[in-house]
C-alpha atoms as a PDB file:
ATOM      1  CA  UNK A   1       0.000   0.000   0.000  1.00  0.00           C
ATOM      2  CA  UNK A   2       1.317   3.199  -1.208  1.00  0.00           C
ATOM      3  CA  UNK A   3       1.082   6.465   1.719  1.00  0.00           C
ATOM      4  CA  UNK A   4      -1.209   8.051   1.483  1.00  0.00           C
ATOM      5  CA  UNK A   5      -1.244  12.013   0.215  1.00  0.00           C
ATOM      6  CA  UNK A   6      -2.116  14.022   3.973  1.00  0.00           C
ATOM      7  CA  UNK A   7      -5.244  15.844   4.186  1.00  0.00           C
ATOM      8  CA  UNK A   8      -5.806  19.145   4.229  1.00  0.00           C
ATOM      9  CA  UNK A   9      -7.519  21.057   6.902  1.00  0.00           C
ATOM     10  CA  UNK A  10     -10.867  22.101   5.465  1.00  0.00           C
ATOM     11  CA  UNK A  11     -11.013  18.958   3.955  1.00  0.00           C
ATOM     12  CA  UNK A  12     -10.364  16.536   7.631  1.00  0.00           C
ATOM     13  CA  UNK A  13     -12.887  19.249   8.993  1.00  0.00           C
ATOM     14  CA  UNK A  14     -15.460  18.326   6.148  1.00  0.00           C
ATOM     15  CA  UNK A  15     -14.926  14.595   6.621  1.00  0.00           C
ATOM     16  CA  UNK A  16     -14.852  14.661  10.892  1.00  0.00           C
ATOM     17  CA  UNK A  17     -18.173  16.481  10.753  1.00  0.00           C
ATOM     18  CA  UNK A  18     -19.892  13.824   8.314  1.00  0.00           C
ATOM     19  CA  UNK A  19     -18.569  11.016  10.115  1.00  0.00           C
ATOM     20  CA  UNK A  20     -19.880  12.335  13.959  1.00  0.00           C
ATOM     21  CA  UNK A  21     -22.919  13.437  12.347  1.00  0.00           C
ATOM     22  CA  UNK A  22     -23.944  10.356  10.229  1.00  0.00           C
ATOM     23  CA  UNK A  23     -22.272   7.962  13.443  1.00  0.00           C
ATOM     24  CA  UNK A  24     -19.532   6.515  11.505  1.00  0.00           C
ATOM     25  CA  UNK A  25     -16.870   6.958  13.819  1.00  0.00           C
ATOM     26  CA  UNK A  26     -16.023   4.877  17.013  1.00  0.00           C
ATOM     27  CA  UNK A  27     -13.651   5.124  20.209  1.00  0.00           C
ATOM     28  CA  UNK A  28     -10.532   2.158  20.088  1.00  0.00           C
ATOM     29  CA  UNK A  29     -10.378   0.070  23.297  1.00  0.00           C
ATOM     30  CA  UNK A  30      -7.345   2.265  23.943  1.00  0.00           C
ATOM     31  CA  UNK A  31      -8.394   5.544  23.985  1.00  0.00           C
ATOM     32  CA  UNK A  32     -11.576   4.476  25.832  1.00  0.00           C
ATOM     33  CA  UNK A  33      -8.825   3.498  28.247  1.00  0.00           C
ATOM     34  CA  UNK A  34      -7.226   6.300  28.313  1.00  0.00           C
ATOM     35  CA  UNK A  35     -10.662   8.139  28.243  1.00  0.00           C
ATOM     36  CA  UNK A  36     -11.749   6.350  31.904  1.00  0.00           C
ATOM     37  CA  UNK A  37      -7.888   6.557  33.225  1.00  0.00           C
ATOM     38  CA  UNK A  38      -7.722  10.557  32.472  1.00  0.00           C
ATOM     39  CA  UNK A  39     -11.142  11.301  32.752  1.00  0.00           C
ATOM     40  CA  UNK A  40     -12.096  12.318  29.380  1.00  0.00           C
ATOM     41  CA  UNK A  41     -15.924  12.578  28.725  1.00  0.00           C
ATOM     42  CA  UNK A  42     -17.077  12.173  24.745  1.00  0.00           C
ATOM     43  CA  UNK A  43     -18.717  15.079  24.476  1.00  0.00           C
ATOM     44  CA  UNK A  44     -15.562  16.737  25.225  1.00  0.00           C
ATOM     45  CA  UNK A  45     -13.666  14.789  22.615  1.00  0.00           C
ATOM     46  CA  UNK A  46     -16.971  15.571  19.641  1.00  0.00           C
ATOM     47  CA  UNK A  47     -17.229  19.272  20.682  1.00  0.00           C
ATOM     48  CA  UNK A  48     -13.371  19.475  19.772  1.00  0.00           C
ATOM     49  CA  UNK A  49     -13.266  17.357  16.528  1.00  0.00           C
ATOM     50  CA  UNK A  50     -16.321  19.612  15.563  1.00  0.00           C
ATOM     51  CA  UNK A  51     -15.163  22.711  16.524  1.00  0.00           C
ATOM     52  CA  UNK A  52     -17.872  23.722  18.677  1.00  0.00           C
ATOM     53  CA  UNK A  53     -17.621  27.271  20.221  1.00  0.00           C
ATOM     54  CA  UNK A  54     -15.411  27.575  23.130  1.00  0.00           C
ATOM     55  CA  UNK A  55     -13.342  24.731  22.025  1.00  0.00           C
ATOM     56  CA  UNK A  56     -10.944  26.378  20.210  1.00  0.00           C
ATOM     57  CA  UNK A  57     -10.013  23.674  18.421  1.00  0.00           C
ATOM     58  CA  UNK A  58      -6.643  23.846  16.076  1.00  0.00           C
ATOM     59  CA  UNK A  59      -4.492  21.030  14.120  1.00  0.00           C
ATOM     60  CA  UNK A  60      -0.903  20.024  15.481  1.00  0.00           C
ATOM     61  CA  UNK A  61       0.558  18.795  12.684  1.00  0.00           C
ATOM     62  CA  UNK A  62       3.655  18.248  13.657  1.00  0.00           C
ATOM     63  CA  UNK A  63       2.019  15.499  15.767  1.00  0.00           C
ATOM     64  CA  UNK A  64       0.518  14.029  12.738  1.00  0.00           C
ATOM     65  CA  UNK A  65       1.862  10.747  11.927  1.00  0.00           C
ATOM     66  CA  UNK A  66       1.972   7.569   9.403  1.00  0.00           C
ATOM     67  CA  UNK A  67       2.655   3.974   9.964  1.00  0.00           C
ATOM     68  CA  UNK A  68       3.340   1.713   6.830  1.00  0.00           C
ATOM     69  CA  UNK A  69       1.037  -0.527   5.641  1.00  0.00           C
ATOM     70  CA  UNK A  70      -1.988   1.895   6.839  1.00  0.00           C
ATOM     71  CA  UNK A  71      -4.782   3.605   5.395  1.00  0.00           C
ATOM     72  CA  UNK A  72      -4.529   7.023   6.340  1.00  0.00           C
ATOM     73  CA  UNK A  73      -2.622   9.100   8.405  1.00  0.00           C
ATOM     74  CA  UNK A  74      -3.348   9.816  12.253  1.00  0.00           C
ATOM     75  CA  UNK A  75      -4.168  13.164  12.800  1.00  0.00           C
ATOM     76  CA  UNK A  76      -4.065  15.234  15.902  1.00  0.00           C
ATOM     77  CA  UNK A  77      -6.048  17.707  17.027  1.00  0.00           C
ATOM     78  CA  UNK A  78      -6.264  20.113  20.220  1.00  0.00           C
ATOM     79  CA  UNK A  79      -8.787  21.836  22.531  1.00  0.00           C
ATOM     80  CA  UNK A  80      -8.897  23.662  25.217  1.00  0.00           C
ATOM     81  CA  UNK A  81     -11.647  22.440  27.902  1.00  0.00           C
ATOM     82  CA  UNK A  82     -13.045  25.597  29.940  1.00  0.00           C
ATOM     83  CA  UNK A  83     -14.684  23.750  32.459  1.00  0.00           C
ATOM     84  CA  UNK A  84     -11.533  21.640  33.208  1.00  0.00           C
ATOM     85  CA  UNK A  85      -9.288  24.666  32.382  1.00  0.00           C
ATOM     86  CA  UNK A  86      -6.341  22.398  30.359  1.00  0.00           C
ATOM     87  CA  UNK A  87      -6.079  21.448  26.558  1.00  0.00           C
ATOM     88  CA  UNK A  88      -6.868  17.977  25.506  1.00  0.00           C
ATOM     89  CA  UNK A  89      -5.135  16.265  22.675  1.00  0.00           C
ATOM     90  CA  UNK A  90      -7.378  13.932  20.238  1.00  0.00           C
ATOM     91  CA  UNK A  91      -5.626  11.766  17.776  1.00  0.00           C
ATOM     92  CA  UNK A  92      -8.112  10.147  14.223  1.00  0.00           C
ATOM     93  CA  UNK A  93      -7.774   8.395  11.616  1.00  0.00           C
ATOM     94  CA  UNK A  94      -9.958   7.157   8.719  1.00  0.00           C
ATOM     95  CA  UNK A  95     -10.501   3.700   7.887  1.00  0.00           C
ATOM     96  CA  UNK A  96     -13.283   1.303   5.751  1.00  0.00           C
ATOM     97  CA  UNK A  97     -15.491   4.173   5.535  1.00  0.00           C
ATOM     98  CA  UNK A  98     -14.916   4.758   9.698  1.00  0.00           C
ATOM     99  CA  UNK A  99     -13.307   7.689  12.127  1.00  0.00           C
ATOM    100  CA  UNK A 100     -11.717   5.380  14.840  1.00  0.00           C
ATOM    101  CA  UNK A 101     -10.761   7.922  17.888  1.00  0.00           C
ATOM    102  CA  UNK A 102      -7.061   6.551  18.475  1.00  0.00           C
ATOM    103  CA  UNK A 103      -6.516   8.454  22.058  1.00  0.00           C
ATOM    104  CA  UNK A 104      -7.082  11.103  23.653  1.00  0.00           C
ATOM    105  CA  UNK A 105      -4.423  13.020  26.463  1.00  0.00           C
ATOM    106  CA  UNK A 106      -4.729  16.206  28.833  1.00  0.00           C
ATOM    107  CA  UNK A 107      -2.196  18.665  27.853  1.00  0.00           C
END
């Protein structure tokens, strides 16, 4: 499998949107790990993938990484959380039509 050519912004935007909207994305065993260890609700992880007000969500690409043989890239995103007053990183991909949510961290 050939890597793949990285997204561009408006474009992952476009795409994250559809795929929370239409329910075609779903949280890997390890980030809901990490979710329950760190104490990460969803809602804070969908309001920052959609850019909901307050969020102030922005791309860290130089966090952005590839691993041979996948589909896509993993793509990281950041937030900042009022109510817990820190930045949370969420990391995506795109696979067989899917958004799996790969982790998520407090910054």
């Amino acid at each position: 499998m050939n890597k793949p050519i990285k997204r561009k912004d408006n474009e992952l935007f476009e795409i994250i949107e559809s795929k929370i909207n239409n329910g075609l994305y779903f949280i890997t065993n390890h980030a809901r790990e990490r979710m329950i260890e760190r104490g990460v609700p969803e809602d804070h992880i969908l309001h920052i993938l959609l850019g909901k007000r307050g969020y102030k969500r922005a791309r860290n690409k130089a966090k952005d990484t590839y691993e041979a043989g996948k589909y896509d890239w993993k793509y990281c995103f950041e937030g900042y959380v009022n109510t817990e007053e820190k930045s949370l990183r969420v990391i995506v991909s795109f696979e067989d039509g899917f958004m799996p949510i790969i982790t998520v961290i407090w910054l």
